[in-house]
PDB file of N, CA and C in Angstrom:
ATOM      1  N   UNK A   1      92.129  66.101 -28.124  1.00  0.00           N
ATOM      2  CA  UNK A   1      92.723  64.810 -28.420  1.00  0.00           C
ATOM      3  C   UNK A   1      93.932  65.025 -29.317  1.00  0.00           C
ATOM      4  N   UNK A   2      95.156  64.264 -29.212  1.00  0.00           N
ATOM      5  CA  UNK A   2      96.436  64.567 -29.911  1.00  0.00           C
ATOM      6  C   UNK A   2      96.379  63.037 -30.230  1.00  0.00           C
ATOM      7  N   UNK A   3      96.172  62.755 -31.018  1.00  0.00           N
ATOM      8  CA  UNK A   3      96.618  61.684 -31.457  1.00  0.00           C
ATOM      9  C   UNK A   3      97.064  61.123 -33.177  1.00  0.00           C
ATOM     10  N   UNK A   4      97.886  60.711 -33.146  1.00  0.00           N
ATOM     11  CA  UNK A   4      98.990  60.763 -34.354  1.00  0.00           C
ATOM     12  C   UNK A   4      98.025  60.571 -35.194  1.00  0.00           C
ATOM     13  N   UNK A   5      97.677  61.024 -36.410  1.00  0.00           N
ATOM     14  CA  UNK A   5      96.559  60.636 -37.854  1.00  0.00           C
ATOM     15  C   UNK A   5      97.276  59.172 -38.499  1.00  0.00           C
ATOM     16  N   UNK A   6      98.241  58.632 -39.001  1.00  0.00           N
ATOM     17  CA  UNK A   6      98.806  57.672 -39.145  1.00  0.00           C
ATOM     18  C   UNK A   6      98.504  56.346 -38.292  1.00  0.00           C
ATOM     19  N   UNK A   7      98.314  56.779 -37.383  1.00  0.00           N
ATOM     20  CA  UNK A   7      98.174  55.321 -36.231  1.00  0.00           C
ATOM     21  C   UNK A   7      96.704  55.087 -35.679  1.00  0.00           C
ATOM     22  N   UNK A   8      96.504  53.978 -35.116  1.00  0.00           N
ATOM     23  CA  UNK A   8      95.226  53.606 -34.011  1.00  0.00           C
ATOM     24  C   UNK A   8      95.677  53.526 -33.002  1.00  0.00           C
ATOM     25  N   UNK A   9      95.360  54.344 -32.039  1.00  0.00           N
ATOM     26  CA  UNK A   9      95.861  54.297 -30.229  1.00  0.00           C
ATOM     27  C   UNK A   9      95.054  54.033 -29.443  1.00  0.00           C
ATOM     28  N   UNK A  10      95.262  53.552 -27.902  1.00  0.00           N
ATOM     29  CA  UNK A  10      94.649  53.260 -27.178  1.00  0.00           C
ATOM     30  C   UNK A  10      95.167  54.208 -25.686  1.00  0.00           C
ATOM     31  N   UNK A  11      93.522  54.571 -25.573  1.00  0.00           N
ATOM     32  CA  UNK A  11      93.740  55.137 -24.169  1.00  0.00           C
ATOM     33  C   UNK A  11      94.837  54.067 -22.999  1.00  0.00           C
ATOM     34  N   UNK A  12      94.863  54.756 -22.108  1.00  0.00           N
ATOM     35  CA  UNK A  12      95.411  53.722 -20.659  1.00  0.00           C
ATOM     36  C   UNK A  12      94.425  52.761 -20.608  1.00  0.00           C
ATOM     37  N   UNK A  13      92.963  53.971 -20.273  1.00  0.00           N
ATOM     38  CA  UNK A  13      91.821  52.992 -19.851  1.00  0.00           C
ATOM     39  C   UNK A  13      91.326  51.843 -20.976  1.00  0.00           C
ATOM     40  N   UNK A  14      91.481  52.426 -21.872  1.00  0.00           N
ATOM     41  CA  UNK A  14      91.043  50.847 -22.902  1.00  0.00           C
ATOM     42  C   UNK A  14      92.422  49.755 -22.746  1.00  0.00           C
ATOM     43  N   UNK A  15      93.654  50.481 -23.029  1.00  0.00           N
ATOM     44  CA  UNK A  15      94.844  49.564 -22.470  1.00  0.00           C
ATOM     45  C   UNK A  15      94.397  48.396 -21.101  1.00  0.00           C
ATOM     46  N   UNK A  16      94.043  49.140 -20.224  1.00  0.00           N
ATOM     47  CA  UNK A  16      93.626  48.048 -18.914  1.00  0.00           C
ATOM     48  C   UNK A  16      92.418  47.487 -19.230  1.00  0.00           C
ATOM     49  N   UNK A  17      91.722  48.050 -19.731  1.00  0.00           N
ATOM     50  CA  UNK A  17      90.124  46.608 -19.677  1.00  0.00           C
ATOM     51  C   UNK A  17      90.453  45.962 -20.747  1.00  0.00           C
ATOM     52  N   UNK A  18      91.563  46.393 -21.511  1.00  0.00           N
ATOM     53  CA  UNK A  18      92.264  45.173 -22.787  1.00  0.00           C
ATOM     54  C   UNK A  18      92.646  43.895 -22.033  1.00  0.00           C
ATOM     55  N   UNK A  19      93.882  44.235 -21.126  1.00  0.00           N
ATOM     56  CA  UNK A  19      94.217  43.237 -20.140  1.00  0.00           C
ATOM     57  C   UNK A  19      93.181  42.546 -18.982  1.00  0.00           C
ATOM     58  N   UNK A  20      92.329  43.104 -18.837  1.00  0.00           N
ATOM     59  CA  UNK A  20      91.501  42.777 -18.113  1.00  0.00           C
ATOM     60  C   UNK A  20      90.507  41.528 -18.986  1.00  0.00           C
ATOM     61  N   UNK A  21      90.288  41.923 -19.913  1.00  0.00           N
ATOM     62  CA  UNK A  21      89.245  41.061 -21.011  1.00  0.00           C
ATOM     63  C   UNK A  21      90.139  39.884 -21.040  1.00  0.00           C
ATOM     64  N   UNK A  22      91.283  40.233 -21.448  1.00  0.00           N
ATOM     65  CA  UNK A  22      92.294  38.961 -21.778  1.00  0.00           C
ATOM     66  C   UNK A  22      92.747  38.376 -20.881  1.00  0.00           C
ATOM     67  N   UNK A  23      92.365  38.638 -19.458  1.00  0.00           N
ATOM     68  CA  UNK A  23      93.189  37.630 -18.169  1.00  0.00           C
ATOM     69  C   UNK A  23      91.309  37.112 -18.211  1.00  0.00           C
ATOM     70  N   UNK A  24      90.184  37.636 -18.466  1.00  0.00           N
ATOM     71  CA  UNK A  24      89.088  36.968 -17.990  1.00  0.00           C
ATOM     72  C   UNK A  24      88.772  36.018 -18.915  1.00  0.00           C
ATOM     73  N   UNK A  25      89.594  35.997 -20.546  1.00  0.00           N
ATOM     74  CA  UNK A  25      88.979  35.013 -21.391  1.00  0.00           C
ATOM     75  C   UNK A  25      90.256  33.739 -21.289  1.00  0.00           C
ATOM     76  N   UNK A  26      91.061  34.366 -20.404  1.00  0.00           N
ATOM     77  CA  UNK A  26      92.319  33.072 -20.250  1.00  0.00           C
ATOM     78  C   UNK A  26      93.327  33.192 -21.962  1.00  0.00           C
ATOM     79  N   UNK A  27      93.381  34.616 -22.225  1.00  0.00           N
ATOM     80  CA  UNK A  27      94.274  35.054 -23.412  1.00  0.00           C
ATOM     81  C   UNK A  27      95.463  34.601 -23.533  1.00  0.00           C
ATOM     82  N   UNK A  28      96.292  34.050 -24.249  1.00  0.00           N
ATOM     83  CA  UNK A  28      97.865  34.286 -23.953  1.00  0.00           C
ATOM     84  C   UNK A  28      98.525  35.613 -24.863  1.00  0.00           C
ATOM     85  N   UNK A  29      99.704  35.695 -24.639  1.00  0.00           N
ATOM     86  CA  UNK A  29     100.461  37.472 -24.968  1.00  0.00           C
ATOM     87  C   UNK A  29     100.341  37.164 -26.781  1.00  0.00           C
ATOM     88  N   UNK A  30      99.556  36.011 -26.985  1.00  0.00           N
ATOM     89  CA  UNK A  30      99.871  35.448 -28.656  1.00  0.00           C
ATOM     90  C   UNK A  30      98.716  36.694 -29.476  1.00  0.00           C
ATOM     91  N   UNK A  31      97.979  36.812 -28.529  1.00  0.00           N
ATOM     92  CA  UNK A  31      96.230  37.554 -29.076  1.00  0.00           C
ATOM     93  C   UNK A  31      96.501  39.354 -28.731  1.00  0.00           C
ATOM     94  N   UNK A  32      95.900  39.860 -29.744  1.00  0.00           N
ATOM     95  CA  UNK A  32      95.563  41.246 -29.725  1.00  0.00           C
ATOM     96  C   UNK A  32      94.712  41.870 -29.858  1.00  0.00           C
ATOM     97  N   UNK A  33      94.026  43.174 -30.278  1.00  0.00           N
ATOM     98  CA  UNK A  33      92.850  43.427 -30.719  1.00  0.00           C
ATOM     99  C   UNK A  33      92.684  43.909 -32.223  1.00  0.00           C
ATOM    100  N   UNK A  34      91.989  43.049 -32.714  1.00  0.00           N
ATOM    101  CA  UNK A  34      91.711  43.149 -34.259  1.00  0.00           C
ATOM    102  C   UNK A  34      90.066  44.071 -34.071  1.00  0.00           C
ATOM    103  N   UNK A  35      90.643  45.108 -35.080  1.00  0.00           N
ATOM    104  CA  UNK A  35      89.644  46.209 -35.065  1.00  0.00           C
ATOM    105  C   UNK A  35      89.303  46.470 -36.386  1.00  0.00           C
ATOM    106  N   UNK A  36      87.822  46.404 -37.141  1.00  0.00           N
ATOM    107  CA  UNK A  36      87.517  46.513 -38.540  1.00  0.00           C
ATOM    108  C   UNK A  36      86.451  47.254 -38.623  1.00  0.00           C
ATOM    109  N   UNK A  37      86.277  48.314 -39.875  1.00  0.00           N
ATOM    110  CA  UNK A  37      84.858  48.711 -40.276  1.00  0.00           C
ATOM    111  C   UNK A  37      84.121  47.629 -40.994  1.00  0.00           C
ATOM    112  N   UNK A  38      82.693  47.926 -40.620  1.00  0.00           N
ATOM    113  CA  UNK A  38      82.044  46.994 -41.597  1.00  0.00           C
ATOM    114  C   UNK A  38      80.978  47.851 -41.941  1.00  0.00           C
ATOM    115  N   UNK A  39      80.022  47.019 -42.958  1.00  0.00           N
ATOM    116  CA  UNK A  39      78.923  48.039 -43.637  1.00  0.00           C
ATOM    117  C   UNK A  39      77.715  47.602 -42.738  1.00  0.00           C
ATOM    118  N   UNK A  40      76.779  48.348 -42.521  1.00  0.00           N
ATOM    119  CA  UNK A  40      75.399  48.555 -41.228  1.00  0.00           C
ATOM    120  C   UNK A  40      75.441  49.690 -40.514  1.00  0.00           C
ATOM    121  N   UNK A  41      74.506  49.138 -39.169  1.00  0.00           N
ATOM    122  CA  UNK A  41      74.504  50.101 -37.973  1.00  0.00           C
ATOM    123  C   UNK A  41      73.283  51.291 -38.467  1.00  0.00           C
ATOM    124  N   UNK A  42      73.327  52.202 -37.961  1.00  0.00           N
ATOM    125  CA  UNK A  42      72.588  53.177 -38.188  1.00  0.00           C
ATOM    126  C   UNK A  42      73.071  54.262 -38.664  1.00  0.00           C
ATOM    127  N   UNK A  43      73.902  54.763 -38.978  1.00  0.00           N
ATOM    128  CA  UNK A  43      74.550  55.605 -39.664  1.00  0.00           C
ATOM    129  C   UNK A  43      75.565  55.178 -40.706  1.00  0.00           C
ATOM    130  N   UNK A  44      75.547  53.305 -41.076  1.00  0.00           N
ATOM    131  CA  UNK A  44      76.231  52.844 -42.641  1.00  0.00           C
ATOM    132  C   UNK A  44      77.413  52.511 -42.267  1.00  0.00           C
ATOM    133  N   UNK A  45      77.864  52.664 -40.873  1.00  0.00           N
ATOM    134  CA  UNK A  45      79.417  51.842 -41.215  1.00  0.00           C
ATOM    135  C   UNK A  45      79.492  51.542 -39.613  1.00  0.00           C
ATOM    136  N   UNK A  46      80.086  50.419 -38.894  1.00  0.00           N
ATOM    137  CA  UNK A  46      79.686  49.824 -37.791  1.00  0.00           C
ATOM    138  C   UNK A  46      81.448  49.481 -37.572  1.00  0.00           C
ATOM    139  N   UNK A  47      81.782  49.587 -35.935  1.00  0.00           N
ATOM    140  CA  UNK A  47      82.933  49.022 -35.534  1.00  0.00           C
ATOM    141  C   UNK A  47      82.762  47.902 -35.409  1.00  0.00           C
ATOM    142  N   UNK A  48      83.984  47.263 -35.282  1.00  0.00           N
ATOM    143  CA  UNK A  48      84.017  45.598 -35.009  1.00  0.00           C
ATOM    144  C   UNK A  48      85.238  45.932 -33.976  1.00  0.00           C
ATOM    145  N   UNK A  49      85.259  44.825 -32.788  1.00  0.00           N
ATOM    146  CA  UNK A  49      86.431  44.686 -32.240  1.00  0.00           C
ATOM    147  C   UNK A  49      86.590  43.693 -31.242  1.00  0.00           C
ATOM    148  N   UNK A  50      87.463  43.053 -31.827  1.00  0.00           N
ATOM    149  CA  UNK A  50      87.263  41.514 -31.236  1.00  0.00           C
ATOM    150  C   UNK A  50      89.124  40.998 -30.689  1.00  0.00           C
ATOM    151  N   UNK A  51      89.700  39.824 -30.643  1.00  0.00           N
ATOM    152  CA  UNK A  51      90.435  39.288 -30.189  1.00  0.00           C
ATOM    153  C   UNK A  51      90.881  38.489 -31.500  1.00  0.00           C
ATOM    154  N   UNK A  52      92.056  38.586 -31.752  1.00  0.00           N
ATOM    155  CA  UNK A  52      92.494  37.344 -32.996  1.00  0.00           C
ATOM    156  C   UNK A  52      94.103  37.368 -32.534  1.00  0.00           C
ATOM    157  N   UNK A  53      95.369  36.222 -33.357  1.00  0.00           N
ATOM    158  CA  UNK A  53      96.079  35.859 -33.163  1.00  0.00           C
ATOM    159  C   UNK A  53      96.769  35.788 -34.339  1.00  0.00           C
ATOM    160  N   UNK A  54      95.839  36.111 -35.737  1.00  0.00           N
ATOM    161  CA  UNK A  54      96.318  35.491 -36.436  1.00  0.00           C
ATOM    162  C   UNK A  54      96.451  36.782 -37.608  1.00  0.00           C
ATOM    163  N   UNK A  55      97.414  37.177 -38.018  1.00  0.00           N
ATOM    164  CA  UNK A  55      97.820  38.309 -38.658  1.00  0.00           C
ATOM    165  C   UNK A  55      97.434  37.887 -39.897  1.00  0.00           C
ATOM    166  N   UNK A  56      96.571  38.962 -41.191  1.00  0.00           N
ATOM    167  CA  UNK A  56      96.592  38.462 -42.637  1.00  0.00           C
ATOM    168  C   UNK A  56      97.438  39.040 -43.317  1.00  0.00           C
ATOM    169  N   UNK A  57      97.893  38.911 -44.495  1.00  0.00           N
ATOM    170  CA  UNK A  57      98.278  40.083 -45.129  1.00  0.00           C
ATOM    171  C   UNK A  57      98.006  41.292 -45.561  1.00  0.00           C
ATOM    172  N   UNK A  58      98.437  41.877 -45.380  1.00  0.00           N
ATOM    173  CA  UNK A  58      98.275  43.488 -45.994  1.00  0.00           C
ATOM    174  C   UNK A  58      97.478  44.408 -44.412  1.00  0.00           C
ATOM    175  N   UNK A  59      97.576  43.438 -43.440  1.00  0.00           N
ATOM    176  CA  UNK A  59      97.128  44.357 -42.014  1.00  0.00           C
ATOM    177  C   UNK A  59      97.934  45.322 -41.746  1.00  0.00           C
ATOM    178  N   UNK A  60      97.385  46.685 -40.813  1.00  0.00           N
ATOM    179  CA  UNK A  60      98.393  46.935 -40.009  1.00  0.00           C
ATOM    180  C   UNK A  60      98.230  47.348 -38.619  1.00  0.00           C
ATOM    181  N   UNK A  61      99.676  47.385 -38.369  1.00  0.00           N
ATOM    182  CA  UNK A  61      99.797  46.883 -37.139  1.00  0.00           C
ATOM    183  C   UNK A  61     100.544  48.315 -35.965  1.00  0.00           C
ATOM    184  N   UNK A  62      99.740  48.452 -35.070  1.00  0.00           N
ATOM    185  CA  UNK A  62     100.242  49.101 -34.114  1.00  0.00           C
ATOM    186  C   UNK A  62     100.311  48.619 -32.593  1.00  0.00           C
ATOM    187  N   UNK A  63     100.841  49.716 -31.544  1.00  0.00           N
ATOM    188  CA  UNK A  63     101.191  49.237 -30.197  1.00  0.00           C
ATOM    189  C   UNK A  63     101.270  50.548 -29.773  1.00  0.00           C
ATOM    190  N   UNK A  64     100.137  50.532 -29.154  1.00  0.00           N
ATOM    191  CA  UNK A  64      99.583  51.892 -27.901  1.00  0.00           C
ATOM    192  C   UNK A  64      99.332  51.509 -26.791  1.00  0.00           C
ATOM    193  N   UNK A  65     100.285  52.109 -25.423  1.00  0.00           N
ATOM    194  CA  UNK A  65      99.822  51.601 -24.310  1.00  0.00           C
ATOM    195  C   UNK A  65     100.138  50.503 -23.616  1.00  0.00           C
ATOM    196  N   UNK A  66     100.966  49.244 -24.447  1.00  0.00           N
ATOM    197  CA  UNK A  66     100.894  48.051 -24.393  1.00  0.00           C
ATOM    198  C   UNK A  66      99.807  47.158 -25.196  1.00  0.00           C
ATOM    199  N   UNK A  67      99.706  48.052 -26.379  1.00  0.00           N
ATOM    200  CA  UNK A  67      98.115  47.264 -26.560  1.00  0.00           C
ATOM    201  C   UNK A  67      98.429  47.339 -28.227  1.00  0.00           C
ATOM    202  N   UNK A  68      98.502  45.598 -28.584  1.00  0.00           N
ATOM    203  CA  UNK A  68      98.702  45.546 -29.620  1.00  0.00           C
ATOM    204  C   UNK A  68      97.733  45.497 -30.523  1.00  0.00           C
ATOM    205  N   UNK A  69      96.977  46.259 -31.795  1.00  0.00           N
ATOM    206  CA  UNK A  69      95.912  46.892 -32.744  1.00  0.00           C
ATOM    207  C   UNK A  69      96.447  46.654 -34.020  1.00  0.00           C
ATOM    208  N   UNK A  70      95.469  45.416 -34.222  1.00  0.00           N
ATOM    209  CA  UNK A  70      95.678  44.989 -35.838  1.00  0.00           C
ATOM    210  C   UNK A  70      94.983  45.171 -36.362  1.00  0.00           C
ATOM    211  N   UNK A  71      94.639  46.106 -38.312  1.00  0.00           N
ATOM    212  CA  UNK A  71      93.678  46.574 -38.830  1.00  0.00           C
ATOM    213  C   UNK A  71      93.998  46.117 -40.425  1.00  0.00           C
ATOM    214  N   UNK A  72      92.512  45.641 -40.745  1.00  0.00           N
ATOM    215  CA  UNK A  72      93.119  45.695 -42.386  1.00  0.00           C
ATOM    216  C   UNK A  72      93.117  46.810 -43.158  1.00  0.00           C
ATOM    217  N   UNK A  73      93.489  46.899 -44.029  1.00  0.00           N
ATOM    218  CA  UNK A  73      93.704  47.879 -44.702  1.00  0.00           C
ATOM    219  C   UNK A  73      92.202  48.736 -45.193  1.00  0.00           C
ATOM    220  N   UNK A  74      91.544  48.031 -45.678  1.00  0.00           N
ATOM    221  CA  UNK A  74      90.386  48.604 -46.339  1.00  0.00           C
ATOM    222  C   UNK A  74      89.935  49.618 -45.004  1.00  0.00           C
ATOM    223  N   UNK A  75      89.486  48.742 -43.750  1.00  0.00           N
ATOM    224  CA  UNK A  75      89.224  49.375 -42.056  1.00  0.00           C
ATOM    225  C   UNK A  75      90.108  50.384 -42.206  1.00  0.00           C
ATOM    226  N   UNK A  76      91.339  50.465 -42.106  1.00  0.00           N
ATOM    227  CA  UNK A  76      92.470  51.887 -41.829  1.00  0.00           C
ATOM    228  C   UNK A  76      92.178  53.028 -42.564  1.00  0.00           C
ATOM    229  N   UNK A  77      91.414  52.738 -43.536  1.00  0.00           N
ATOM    230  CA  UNK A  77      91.546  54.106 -44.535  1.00  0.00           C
ATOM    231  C   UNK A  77      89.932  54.800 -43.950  1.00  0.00           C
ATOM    232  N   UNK A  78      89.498  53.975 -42.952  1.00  0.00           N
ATOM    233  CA  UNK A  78      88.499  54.829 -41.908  1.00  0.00           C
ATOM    234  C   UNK A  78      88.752  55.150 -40.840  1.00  0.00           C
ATOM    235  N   UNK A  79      89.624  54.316 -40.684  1.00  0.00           N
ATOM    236  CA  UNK A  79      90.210  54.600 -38.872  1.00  0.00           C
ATOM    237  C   UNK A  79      91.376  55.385 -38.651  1.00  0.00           C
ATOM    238  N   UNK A  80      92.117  55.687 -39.556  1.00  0.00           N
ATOM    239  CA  UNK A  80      93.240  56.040 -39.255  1.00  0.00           C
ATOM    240  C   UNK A  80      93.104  57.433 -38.519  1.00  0.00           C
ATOM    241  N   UNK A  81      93.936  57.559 -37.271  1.00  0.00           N
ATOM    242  CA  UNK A  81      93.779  58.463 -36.244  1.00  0.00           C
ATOM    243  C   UNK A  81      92.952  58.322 -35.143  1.00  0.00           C
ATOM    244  N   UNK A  82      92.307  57.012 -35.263  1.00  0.00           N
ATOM    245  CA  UNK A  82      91.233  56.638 -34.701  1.00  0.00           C
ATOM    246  C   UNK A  82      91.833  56.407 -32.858  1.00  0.00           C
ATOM    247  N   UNK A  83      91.618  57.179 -31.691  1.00  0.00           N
ATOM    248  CA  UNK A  83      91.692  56.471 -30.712  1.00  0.00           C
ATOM    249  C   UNK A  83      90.608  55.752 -30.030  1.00  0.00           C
ATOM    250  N   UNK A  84      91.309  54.573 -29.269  1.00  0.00           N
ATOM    251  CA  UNK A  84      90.038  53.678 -28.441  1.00  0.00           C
ATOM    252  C   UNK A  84      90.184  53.868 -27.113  1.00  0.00           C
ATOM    253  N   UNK A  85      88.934  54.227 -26.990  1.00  0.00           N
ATOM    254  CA  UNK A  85      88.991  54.904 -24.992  1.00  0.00           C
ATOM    255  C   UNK A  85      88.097  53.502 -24.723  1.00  0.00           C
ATOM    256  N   UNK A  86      88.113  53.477 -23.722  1.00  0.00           N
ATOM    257  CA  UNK A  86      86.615  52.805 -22.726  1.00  0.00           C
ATOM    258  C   UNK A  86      86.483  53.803 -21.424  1.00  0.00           C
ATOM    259  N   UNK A  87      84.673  53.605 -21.507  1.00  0.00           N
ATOM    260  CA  UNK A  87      83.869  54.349 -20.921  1.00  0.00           C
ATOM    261  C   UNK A  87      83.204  53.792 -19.901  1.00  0.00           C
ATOM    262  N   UNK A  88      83.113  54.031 -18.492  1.00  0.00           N
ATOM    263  CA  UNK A  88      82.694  53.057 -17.726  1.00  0.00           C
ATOM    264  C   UNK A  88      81.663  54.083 -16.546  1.00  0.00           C
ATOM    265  N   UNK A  89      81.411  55.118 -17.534  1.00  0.00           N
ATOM    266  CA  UNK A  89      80.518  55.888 -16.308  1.00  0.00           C
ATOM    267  C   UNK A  89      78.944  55.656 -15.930  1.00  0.00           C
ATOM    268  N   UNK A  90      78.443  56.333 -16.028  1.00  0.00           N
ATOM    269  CA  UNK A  90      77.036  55.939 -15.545  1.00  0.00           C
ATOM    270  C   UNK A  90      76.307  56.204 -17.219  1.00  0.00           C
ATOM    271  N   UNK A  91      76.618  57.028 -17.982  1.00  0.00           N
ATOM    272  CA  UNK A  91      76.070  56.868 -19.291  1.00  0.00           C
ATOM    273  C   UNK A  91      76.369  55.632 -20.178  1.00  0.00           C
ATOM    274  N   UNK A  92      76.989  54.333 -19.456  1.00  0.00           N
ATOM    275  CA  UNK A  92      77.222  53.622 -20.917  1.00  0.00           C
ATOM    276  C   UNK A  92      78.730  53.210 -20.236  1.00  0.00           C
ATOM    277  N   UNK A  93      78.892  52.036 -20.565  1.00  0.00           N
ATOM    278  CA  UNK A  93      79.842  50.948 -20.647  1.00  0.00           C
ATOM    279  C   UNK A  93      80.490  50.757 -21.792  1.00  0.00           C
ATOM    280  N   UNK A  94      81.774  50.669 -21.793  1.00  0.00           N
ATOM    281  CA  UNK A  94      82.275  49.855 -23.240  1.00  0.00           C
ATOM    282  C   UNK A  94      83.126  50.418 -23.702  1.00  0.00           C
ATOM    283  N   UNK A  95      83.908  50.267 -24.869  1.00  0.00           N
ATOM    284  CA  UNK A  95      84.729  50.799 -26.100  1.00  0.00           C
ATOM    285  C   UNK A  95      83.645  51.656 -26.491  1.00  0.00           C
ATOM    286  N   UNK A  96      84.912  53.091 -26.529  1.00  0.00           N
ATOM    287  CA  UNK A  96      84.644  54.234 -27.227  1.00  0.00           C
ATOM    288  C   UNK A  96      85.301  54.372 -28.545  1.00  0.00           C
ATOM    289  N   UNK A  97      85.149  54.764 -29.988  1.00  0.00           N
ATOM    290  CA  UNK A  97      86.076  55.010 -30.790  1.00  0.00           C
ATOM    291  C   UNK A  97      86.241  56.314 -31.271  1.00  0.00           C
ATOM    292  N   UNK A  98      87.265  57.635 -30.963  1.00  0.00           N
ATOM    293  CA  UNK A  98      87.293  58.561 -30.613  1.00  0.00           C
ATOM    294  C   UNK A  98      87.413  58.796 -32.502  1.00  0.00           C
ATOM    295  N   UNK A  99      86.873  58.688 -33.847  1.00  0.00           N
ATOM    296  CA  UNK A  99      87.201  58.823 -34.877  1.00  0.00           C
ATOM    297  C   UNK A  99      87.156  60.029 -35.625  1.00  0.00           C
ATOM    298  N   UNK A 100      88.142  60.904 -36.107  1.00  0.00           N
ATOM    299  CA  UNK A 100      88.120  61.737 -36.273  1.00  0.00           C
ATOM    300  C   UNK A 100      87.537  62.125 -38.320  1.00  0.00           C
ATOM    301  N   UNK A 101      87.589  61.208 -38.517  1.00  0.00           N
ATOM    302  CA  UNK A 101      87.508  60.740 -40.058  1.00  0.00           C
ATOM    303  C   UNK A 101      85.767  60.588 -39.985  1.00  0.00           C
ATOM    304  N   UNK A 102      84.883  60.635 -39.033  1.00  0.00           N
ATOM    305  CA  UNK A 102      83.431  60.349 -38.984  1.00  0.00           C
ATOM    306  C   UNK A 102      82.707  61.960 -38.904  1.00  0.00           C
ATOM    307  N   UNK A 103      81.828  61.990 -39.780  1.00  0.00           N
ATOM    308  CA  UNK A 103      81.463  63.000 -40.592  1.00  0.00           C
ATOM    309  C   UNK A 103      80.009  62.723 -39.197  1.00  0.00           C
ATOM    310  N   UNK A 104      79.354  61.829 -38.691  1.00  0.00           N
ATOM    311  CA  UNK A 104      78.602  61.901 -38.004  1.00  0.00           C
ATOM    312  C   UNK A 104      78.712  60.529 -37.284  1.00  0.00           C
ATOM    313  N   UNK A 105      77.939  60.339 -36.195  1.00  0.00           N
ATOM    314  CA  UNK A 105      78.016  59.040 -35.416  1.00  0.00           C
ATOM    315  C   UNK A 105      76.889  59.054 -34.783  1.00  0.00           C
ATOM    316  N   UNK A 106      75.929  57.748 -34.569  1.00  0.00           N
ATOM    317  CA  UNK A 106      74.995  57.408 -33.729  1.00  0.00           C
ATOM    318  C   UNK A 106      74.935  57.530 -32.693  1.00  0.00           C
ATOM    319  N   UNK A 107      73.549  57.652 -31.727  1.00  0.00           N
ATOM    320  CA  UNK A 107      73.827  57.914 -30.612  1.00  0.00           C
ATOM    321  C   UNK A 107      74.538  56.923 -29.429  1.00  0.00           C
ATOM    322  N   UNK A 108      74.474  55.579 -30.252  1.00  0.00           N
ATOM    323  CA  UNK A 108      75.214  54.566 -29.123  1.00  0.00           C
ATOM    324  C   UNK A 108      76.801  54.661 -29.516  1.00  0.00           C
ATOM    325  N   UNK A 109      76.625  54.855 -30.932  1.00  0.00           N
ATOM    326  CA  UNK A 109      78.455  55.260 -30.874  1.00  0.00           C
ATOM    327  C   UNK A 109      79.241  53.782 -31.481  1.00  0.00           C
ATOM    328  N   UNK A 110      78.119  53.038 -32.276  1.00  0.00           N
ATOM    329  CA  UNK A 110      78.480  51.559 -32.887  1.00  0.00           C
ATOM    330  C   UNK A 110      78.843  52.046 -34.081  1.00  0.00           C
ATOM    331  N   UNK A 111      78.244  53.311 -34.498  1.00  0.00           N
ATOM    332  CA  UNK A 111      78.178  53.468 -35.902  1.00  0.00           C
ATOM    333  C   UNK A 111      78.125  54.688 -36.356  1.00  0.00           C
ATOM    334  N   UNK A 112      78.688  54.706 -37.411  1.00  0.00           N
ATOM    335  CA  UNK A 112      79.146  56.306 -37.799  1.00  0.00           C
ATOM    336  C   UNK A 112      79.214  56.040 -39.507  1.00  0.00           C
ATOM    337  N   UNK A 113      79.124  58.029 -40.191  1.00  0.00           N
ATOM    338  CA  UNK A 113      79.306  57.945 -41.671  1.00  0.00           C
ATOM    339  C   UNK A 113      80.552  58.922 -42.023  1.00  0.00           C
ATOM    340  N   UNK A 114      81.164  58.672 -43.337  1.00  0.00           N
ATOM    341  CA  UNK A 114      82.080  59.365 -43.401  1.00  0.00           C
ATOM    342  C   UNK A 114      81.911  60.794 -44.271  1.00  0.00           C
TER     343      UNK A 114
END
């Protein structure tokens, strides 16, 4: 994996089931993907990744792929370098988060420690 330590990127394939999610929830180009750590899960720190529009302060902000990735700050100082694949094989469906900053990760891959 080459991916810049500074930034959050997105595979192609998460790029297209991005667009794909967002033509099935009736998105307009206003919404992106807001991506956060939170505290849980099974290994103490859990992804979040959802759809928002609405920028806070002190986020930041990238564009991989066509795929615009908004993070707050506290989240970045876990994610940073972080790429997002999606996985659609016969093991498992979904957002992958390829994190290189995770000292270990669960076996579903929701949750990881640093």
């Amino acid at each position: 994996m080459t991916t810049d330590t500074s930034m959050i990127t997105a595979t192609d394939k998460a790029a297209r089931r991005v667009d794909e999610l967002k033509k099935e929830s009736n998105l307009d180009a206003s919404y992106f993907i807001r991506v956060a750590v939170e505290g849980g899960g099974c290994s103490g720190l859990s992804y979040k990744l959802d759809f928002d529009n609405e920028e806070k302060p002190g986020d930041q902000t990238f564009e991989s792929n066509g795929v615009k990735i908004v993070v707050d700050m506290k989240s970045f100082l876990y994610l940073c370098g972080t790429e997002l694949d999606f996985n659609d094989g016969l093991n498992g469906k979904g957002f992958v988060f390829n994190n290189p900053n995770a000292s270990r990760s669960c076996g579903c891959g929701e949750s990881f420690a640093v």
